[in-house]
N, C-alpha and C. Protein backbone atom coordinates (compact mmCIF):
# COMPACT_ATOMS: atom_id res chain seq x y z
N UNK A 1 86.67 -65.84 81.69
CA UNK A 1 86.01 -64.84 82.51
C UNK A 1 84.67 -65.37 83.04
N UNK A 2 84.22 -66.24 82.18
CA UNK A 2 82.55 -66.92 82.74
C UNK A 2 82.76 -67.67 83.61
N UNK A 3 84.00 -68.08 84.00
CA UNK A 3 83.83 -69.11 84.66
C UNK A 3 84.49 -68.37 85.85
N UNK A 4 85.22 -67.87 86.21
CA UNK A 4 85.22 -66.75 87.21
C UNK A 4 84.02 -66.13 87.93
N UNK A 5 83.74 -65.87 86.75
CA UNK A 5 81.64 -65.73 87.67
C UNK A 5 80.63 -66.43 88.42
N UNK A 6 81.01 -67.77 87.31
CA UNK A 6 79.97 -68.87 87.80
C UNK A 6 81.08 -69.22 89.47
N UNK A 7 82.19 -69.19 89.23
CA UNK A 7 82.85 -69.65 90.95
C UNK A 7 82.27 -68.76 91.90
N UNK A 8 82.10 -67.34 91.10
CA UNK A 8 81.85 -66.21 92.45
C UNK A 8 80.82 -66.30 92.61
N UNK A 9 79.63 -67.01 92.16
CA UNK A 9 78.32 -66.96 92.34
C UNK A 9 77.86 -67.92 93.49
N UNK A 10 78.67 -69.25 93.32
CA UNK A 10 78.43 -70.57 93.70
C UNK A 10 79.02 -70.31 95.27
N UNK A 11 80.23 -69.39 95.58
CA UNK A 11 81.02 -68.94 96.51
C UNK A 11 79.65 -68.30 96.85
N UNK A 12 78.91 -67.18 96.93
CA UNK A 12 78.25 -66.07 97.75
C UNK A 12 77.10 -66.84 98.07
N UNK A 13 76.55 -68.23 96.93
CA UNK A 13 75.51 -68.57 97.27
C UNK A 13 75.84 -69.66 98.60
N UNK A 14 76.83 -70.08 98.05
CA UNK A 14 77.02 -70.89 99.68
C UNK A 14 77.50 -70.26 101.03
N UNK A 15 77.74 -68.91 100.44
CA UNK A 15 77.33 -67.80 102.12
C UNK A 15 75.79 -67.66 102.62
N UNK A 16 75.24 -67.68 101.59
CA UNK A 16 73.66 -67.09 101.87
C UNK A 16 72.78 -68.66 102.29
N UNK A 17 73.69 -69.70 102.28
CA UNK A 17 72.90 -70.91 102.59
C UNK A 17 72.45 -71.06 104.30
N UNK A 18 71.82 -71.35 104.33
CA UNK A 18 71.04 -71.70 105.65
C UNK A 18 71.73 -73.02 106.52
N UNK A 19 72.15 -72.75 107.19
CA UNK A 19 73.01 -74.09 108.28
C UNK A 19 71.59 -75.00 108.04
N UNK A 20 71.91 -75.97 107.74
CA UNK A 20 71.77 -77.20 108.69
C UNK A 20 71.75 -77.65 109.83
N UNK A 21 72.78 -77.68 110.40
CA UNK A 21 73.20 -78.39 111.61
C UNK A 21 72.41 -77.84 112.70
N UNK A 22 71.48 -76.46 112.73
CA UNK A 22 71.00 -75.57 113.54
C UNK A 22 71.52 -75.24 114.87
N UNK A 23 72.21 -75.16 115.08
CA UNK A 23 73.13 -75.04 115.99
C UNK A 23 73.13 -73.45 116.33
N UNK A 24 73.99 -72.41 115.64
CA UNK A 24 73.93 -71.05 115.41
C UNK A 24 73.46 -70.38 114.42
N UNK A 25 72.65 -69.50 114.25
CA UNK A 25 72.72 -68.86 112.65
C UNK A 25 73.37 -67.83 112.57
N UNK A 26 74.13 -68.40 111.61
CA UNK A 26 74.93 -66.39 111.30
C UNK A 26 73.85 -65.50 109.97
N UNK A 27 74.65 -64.65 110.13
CA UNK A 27 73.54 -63.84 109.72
C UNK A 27 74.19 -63.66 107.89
N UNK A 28 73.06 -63.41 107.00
CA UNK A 28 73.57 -63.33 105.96
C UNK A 28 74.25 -62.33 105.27
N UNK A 29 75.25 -62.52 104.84
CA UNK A 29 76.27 -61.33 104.37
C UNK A 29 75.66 -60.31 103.99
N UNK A 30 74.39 -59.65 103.22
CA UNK A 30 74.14 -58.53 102.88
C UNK A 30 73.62 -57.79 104.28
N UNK A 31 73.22 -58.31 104.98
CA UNK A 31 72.94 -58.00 106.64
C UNK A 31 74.46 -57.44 107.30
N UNK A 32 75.42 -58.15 106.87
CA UNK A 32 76.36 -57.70 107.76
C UNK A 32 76.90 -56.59 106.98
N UNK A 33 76.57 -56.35 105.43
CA UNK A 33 77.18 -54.95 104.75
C UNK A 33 76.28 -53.95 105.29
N UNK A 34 75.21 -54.54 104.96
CA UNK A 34 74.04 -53.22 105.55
C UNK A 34 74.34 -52.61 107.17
N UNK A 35 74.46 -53.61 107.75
CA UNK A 35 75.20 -52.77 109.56
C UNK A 35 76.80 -51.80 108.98
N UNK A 36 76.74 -52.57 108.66
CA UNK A 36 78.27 -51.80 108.06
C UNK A 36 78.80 -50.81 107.69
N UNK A 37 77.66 -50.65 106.92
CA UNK A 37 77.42 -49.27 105.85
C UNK A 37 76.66 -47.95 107.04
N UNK A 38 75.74 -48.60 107.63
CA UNK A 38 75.06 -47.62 108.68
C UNK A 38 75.69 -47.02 110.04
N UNK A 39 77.32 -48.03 110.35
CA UNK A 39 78.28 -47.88 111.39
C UNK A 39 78.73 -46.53 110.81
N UNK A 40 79.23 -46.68 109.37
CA UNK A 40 79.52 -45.84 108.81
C UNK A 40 79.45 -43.96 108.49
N UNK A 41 78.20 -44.85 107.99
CA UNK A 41 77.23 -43.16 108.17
C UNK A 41 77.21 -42.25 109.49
N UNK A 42 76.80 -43.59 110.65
CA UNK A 42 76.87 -42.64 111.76
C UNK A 42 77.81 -42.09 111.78
């Protein structure tokens, strides 16, 4: 089970990583729940 965690951690943190390449930035996943959640509400 710990190690299930440590994958899901290592997974979200390499969502929240910052490009390199600078090219585009996407935006970071809690940004896209938060629009999400507020599409919602409306």
């Amino acid at each position: 089970m710990k190690q299930n965690e440590e994958k899901d951690q290592k997974w979200l943190q390499s969502l929240m990583k910052k490009p390199d390449n600078g090219k585009k930035r996407r935006l970071p996943l809690h940004y896209l729940v938060l629009l999400g959640c507020l599409g919602v509400a409306l």
